[in-house]
Protein backbone atom coordinates (compact mmCIF):
# COMPACT_ATOMS: atom_id res chain seq x y z
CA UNK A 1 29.12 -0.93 -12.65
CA UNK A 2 27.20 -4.32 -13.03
CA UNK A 3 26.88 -5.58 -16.86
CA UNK A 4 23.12 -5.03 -18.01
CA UNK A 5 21.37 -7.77 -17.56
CA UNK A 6 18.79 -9.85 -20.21
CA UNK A 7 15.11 -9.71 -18.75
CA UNK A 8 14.96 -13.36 -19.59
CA UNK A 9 17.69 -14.40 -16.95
CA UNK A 10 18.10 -12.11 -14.34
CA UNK A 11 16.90 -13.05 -11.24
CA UNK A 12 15.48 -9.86 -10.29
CA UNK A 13 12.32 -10.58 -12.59
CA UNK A 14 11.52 -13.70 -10.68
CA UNK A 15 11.68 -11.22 -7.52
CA UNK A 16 8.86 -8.99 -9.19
CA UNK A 17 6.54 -12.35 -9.69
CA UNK A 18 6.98 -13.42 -6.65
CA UNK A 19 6.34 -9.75 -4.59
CA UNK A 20 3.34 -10.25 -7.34
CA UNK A 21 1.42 -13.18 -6.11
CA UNK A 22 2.64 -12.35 -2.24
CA UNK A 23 0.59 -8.95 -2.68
CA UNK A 24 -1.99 -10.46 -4.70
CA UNK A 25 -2.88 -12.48 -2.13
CA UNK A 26 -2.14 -10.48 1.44
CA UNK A 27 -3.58 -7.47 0.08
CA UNK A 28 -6.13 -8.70 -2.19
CA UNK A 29 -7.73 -10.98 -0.08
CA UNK A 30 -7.61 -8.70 3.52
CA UNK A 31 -7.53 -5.01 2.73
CA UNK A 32 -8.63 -4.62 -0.51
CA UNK A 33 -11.84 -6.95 -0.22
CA UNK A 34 -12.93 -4.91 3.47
CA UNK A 35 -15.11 -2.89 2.25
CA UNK A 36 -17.31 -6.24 0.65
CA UNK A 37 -17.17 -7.44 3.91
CA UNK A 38 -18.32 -4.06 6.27
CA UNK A 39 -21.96 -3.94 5.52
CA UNK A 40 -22.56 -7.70 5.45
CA UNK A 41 -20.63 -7.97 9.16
CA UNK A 42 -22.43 -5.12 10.46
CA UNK A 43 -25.65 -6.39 9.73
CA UNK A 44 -25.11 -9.70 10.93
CA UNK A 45 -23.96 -8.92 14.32
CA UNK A 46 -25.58 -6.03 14.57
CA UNK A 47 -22.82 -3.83 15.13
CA UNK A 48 -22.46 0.23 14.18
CA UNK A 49 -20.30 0.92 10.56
CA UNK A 50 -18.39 3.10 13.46
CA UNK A 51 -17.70 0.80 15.70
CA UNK A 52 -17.00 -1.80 12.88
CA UNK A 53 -14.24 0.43 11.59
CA UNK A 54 -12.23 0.62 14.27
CA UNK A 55 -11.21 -3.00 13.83
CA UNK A 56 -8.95 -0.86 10.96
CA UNK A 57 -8.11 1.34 13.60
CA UNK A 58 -6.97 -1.52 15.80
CA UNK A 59 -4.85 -2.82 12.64
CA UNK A 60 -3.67 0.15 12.51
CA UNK A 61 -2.08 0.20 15.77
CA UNK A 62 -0.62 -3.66 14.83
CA UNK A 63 0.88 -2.21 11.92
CA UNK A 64 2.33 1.05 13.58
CA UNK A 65 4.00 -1.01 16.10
CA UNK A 66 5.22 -3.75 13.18
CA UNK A 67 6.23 -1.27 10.78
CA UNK A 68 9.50 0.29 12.20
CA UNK A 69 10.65 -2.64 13.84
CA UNK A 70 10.24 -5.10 11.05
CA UNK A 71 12.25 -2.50 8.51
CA UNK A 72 14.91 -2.76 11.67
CA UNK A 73 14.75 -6.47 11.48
CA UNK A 74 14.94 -6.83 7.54
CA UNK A 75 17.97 -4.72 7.16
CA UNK A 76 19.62 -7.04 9.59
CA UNK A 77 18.70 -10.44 8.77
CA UNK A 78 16.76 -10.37 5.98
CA UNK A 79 13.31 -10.52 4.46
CA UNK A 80 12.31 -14.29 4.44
CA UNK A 81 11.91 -14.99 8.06
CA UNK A 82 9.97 -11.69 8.80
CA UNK A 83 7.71 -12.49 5.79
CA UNK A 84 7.06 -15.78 7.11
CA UNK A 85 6.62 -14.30 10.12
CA UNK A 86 3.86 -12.13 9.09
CA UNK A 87 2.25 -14.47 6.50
CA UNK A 88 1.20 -16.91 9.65
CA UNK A 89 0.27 -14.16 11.48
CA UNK A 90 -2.31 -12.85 8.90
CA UNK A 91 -3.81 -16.80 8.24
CA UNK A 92 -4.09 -17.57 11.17
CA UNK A 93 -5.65 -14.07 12.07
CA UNK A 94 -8.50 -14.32 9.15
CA UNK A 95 -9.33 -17.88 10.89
CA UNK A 96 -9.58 -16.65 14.34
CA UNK A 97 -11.73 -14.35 12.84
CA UNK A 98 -14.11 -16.61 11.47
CA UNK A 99 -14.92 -17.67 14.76
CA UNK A 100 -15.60 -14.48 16.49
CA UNK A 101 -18.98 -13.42 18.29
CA UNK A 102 -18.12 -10.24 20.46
CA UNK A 103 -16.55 -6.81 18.73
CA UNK A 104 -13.52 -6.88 20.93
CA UNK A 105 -12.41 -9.92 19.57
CA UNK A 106 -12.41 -8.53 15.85
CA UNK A 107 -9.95 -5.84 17.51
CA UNK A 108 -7.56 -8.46 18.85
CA UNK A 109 -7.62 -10.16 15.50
CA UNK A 110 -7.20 -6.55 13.79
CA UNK A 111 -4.09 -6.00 15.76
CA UNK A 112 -2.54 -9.53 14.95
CA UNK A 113 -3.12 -8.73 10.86
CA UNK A 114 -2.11 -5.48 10.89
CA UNK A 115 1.33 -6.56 12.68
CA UNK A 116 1.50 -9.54 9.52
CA UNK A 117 0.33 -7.05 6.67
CA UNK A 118 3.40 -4.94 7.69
CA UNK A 119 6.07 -7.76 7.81
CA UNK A 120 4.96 -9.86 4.95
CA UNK A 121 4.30 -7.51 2.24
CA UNK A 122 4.94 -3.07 1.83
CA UNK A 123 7.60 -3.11 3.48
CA UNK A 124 9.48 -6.09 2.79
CA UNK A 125 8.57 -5.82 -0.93
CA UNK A 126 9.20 -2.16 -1.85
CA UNK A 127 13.39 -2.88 0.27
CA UNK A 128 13.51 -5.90 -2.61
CA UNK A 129 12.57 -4.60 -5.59
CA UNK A 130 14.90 -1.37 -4.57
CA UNK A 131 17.38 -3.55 -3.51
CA UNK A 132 17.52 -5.71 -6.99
CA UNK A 133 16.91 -2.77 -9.09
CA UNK A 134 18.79 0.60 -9.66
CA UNK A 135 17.80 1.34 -13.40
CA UNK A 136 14.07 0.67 -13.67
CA UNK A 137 12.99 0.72 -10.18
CA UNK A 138 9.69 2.60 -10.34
CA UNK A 139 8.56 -0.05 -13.72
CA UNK A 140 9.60 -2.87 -10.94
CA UNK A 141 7.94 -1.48 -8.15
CA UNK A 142 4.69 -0.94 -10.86
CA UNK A 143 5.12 -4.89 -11.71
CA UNK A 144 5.35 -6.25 -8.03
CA UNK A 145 2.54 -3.84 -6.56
CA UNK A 146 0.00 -4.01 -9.51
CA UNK A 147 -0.98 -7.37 -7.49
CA UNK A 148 -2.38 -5.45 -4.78
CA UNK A 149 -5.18 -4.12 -7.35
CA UNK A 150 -5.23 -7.19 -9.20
CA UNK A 151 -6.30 -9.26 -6.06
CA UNK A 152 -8.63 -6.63 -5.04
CA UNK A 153 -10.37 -6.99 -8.64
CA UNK A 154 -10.35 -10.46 -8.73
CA UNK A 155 -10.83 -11.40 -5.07
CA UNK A 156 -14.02 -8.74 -4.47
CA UNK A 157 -16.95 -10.54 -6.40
CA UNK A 158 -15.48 -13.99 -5.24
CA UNK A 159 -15.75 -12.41 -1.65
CA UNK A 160 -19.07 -11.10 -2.27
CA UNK A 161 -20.04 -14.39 -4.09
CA UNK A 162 -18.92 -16.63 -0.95
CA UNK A 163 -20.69 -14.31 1.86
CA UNK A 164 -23.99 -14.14 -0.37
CA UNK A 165 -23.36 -17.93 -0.53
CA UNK A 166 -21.89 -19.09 2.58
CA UNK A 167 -21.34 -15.90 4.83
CA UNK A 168 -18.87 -13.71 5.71
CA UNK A 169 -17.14 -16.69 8.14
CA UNK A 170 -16.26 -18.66 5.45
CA UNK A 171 -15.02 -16.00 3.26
CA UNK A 172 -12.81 -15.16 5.97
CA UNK A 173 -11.84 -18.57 6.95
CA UNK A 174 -11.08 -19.65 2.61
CA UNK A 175 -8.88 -16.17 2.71
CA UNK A 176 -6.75 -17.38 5.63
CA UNK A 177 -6.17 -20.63 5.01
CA UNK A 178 -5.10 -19.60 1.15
CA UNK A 179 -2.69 -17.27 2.42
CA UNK A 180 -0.94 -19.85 4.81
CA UNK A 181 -0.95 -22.37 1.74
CA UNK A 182 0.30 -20.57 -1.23
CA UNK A 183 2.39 -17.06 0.30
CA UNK A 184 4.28 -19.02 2.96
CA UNK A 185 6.21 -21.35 -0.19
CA UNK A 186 6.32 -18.59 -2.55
CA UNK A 187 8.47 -16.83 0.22
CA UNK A 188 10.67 -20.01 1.04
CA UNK A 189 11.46 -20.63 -2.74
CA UNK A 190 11.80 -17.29 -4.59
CA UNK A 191 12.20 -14.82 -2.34
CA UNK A 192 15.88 -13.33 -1.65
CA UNK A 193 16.40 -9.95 -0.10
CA UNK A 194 19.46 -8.62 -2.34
CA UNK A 195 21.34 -9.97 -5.47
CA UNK A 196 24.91 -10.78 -3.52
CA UNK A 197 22.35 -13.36 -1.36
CA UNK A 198 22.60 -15.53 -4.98
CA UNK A 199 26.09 -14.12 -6.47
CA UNK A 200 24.50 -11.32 -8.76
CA UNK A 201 24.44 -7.17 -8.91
CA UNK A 202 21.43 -5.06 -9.17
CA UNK A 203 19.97 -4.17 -12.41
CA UNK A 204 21.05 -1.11 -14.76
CA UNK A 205 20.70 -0.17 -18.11
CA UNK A 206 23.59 0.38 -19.72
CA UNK A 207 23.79 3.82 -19.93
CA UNK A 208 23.02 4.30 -16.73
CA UNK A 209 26.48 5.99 -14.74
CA UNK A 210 25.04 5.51 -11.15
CA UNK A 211 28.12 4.30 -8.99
CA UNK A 212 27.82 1.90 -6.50
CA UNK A 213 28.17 4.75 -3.77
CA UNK A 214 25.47 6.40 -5.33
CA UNK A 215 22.93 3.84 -5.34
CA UNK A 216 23.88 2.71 -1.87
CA UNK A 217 23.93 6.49 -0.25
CA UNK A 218 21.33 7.39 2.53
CA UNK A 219 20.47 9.25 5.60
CA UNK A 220 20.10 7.33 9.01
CA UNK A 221 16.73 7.91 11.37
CA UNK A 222 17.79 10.41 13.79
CA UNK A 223 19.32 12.61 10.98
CA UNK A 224 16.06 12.17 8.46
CA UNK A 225 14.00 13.66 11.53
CA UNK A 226 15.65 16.70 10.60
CA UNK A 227 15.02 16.83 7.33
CA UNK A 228 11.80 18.62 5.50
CA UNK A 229 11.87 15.94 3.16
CA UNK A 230 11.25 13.50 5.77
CA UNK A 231 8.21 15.32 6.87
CA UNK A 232 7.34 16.07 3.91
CA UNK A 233 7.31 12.67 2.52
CA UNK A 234 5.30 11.66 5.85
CA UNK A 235 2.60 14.61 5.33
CA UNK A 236 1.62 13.15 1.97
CA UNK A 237 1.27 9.70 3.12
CA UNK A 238 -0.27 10.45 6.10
CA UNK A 239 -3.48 12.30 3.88
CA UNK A 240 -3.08 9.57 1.24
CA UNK A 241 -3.55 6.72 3.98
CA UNK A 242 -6.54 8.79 5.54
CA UNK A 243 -8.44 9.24 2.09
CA UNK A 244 -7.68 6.40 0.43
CA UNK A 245 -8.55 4.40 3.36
CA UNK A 246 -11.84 6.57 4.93
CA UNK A 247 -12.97 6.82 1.31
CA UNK A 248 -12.75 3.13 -0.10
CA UNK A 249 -14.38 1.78 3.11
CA UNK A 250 -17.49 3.21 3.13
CA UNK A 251 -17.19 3.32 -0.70
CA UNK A 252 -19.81 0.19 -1.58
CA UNK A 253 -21.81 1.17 2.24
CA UNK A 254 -22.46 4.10 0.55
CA UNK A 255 -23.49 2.98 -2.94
CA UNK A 256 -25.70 1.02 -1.42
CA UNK A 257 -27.06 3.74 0.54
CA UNK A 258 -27.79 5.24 -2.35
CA UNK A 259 -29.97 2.43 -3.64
CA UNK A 260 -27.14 0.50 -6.30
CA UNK A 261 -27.59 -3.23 -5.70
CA UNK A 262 -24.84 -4.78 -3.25
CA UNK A 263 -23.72 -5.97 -6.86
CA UNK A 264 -23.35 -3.44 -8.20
CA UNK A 265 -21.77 -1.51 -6.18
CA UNK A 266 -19.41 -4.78 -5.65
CA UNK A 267 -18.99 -4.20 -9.46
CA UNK A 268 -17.87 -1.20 -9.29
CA UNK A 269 -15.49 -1.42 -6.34
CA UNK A 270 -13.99 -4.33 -8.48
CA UNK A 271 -13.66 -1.90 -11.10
CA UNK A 272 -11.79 0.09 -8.91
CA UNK A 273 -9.32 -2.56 -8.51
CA UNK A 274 -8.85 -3.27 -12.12
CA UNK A 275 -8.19 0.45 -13.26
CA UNK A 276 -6.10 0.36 -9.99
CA UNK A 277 -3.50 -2.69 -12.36
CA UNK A 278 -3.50 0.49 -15.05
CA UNK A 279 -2.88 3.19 -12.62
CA UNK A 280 -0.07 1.24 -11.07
CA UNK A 281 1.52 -0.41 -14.37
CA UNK A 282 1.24 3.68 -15.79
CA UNK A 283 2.94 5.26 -13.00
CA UNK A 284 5.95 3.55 -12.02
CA UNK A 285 7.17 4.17 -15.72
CA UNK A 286 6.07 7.93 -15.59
CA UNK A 287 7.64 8.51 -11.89
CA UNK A 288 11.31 7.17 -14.11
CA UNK A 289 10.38 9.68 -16.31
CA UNK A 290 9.15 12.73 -15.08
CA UNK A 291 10.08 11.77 -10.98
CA UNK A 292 8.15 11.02 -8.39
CA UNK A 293 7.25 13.96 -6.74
CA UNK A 294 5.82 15.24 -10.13
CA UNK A 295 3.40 11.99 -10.48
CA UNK A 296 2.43 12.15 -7.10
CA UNK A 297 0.97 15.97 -7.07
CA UNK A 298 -0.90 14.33 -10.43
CA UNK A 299 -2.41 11.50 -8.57
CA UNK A 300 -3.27 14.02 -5.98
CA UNK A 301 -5.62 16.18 -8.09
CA UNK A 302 -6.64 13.25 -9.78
CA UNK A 303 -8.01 11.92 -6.03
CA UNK A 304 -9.92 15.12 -5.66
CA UNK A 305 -11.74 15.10 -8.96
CA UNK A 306 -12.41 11.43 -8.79
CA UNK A 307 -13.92 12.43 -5.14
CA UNK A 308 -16.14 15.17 -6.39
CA UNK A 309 -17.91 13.02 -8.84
CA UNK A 310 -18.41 10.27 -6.29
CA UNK A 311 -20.66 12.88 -4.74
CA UNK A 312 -23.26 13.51 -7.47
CA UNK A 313 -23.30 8.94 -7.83
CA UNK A 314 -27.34 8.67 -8.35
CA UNK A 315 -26.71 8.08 -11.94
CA UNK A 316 -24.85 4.56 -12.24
CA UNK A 317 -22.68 5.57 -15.14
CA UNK A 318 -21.46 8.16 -12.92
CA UNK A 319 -20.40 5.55 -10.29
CA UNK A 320 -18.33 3.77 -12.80
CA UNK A 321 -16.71 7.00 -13.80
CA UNK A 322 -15.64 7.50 -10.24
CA UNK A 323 -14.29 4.14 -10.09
CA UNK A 324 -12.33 4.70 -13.36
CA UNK A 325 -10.97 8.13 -12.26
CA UNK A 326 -10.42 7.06 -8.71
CA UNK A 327 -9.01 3.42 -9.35
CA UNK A 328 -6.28 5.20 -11.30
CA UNK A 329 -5.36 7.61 -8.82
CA UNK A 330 -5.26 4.72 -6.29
CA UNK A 331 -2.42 3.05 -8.15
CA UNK A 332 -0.04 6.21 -6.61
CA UNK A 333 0.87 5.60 -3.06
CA UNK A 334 2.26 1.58 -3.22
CA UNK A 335 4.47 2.71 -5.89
CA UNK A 336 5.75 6.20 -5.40
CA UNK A 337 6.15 5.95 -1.39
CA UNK A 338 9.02 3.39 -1.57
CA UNK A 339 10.00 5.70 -4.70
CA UNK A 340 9.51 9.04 -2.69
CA UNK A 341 11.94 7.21 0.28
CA UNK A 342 14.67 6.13 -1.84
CA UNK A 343 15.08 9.15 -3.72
CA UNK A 344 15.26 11.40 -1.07
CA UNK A 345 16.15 9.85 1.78
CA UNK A 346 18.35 7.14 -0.09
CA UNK A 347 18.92 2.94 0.15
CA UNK A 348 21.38 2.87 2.98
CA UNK A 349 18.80 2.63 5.80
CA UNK A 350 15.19 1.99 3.80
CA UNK A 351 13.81 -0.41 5.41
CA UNK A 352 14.14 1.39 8.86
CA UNK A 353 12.97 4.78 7.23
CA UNK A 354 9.88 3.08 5.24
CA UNK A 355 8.83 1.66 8.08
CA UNK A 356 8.71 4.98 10.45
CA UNK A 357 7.42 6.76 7.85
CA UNK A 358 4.59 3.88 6.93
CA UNK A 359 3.49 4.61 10.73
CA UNK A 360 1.86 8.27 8.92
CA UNK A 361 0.31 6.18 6.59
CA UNK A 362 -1.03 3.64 9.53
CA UNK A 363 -2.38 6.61 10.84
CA UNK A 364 -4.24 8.00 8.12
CA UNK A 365 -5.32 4.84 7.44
CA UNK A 366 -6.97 4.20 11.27
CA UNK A 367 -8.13 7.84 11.09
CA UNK A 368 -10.21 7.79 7.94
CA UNK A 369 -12.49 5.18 8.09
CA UNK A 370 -13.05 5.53 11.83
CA UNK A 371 -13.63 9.07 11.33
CA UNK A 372 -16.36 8.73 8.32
CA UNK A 373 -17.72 5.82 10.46
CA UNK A 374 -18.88 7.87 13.19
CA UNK A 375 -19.64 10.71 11.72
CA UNK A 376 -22.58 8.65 8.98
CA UNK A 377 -23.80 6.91 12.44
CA UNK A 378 -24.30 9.93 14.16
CA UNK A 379 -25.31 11.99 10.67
CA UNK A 380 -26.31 10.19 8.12
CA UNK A 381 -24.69 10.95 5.35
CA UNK A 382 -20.92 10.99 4.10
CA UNK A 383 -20.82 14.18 1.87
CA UNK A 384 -19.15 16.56 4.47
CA UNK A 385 -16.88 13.77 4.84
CA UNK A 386 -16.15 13.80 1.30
CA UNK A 387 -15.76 17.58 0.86
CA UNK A 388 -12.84 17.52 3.55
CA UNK A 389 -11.11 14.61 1.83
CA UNK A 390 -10.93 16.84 -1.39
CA UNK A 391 -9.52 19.65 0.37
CA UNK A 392 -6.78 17.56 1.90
CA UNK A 393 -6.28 16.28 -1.64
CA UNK A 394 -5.20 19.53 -2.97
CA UNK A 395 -3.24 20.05 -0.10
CA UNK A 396 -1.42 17.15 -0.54
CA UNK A 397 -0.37 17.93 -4.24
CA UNK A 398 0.89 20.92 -3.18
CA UNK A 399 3.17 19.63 -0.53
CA UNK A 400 4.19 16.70 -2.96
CA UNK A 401 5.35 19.42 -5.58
CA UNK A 402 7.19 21.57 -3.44
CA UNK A 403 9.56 18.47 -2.29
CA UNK A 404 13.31 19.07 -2.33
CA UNK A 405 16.24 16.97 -2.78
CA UNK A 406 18.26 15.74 0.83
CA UNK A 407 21.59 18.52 -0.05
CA UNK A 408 23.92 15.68 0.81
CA UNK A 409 22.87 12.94 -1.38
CA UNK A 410 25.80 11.63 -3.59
CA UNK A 411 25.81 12.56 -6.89
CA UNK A 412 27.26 15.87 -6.41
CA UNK A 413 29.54 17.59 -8.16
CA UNK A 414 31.16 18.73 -4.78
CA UNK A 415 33.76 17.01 -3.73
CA UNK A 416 33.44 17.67 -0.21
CA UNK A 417 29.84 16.32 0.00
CA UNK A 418 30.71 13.27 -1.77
CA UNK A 419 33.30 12.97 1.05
CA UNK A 420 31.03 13.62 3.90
CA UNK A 421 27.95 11.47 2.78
CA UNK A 422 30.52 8.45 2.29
CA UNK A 423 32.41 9.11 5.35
């Protein structure tokens, strides 16, 4: 067992801050700053909200075919070069998309982002932190992905600032070059895929009796197929990708709609991001505490309520109890996924599993906003929308609750299973 280690020197907490400003950045400058960027684009070039979202369909498919094969690649070389990798691909994706004029060519650039979104941060981050830390994993995982929501909160108004300003173009343009410029060193200097890279062991308290084995145990691809827990696991994000994603980007469209200034409603999706840091600082500690599963059929409900008050929004205070409720919530999935994978489908082969099982959440993700898209164009109105994305809420809790644990994971006090999951 590895000697605890003091906060102060081990590595592993330079890991965090890096995974930190990597997601602050990737995340909080590209996804989480989309929906400040849908109405202004579709105005300008005079496009459909429908046909404008399925440039997130299109980055879904780049991050569906990215996802597996990037886990595949990190568990054999290593994260640095596929982070790179990805980090180029997204700069240099936000500047060709300054430049566009037809729809098509947002797709193209869609595809290229999605494909550098996969390799340079989830996945990548969430096999690091789990790699450097056995004790603590879900409070590490909580430090490292709070960044998404912190660059969504901080990077929203200055995105709505600069297109008010200077237009959409340059927002994207300042976005891309940023990323090439700051995330591509960050990677270079701090980043190291598992403690024996520098000479040192993962992190664990003291008490903690996990055995080397035990943290390293796991189920391989073809076998997880098999498993409910797999599916499982995949159901949840799947409906967690399709709300959270059809939900917060028509989320300011349809504030707007419903006469709250573009700044306000900017205000309130940046609120959103900054109850997301609480949400995601709260739940990794909780999910050590009380599991995953457990805090995941919370955030669940939590989604649904937050969802039913978005519908009765006139009222302003209302909005910014929606964001509260709903930011909160929102802090679940970046943080108990990876959480969810390790603990019941173990280390041994996480970045290949995270990655097939991030394809359900690509999926969800391309679904929902695509699929509230068209129906406002050809409707009108979201609310229908919004009634279905409560129901799948509750289902999701439900399924999240009723996970088990994989029967051969080691730990047992079965000799016989110990044997077969290290043989």
């Amino acid at each position: 067992m590895a000697a605890p280690h003091s906060p102060r020197l081990f590595y592993g907490y330079l890991i965090v801050a890096a995974c930190f400003v990597i997601l602050f950045l990737v995340w909080g400058m590209v996804l989480n700053t989309f929906p400040i960027f849908l109405k202004p684009i579709a105005e300008d070039m005079n496009w459909g909200r429908g046909a404008l979202a399925i440039a997130l369909l299109m980055g879904s498919i780049g991050t569906a075919i990215a996802a597996p094969v990037a886990g595949i690649i990190i568990d054999r070389i290593g994260a640095r070069p596929v982070m790179v990798a990805g980090a180029l691909m997204i700069g240099l994706g936000l500047l060709a998309g300054s430049r566009i004029t037809q729809l098509w060519q947002l797709y193209l650039v869609f595809v290229a982002i999605g494909c550098g979104l996969m390799c340079a941060s989830i996945i990548p981050c969430a096999l690091i932190i789990s790699n450097w830390f056995v004790s603590r994993r879900g409070t590490a995982m909580s430090g490292a992905f709070v960044g998404t929501s912190a660059g969504g909160m901080v990077m929203s108004p200055v995105a709505n600032w600069i297109i008010l300003n200077y237009g959409w173009r340059m927002a994207f343009a300042l976005s891309g070059i940023t990323i090439m410029v700051v995330v591509v060193p960050v990677v270079l200097l701090a980043i190291r895929t598992r403690p024996s890279d520098v000479g040192l062991e993962p992190y664990r308290d003291a008490e903690d009796n996990t055995s080397d084995a035990e943290a390293n145990w796991g189920v391989g691809v073809k076998e997880a197929l098999s498993l409910r827990s797999f599916w499982q696991i995949a159901a949840v994000m799947l409906i967690m990708g399709l709300v959270a994603s059809g939900l917060g980007n028509h989320s300011v469209a349809y504030l707007t709609d419903l006469e709250h200034s573009p700044d306000r409603a900017a205000f309130a999706w940046s609120l959103v991001m900054g109850v997301m840091i609480l949400g995601k600082l709260s739940i990794g500690p909780l999910a050590d505490r009380w599991g995953a599963k457990n805090v995941m059929a919370g955030a669940c409900v939590l989604f649904a309520i937050s969802i039913a008050i978005l519908t009765f929004a006139h009222p302003y205070w209302i909005v910014l109890v929606f964001a509260a409720l709903y930011g909160f919530a929102c802090g679940a999935p970046l943080v108990l996924n990876p959480l969810l994978t390790s603990e019941y489908l173990g280390m041994k082969h996480f970045g290949a599993l995270y990655g097939v099982l991030n394809i359900m959440g690509t999926v969800g993700g391309a679904i929902g906003p695509v699929g509230a898209g068209i129906y406002f164009d050809r409707q009108g109105t979201y609310l229908p929308v919004f009634y279905l994305f409560i129901f799948m809420m509750l289902v999701a809790a439900v399924v999240a609750i009723s996970m088990l644990p994989h029967g051969r994971r080691v730990g047992t006090s079965d000799p016989s299973q110990l044997a077969e999951t290290l043989g």
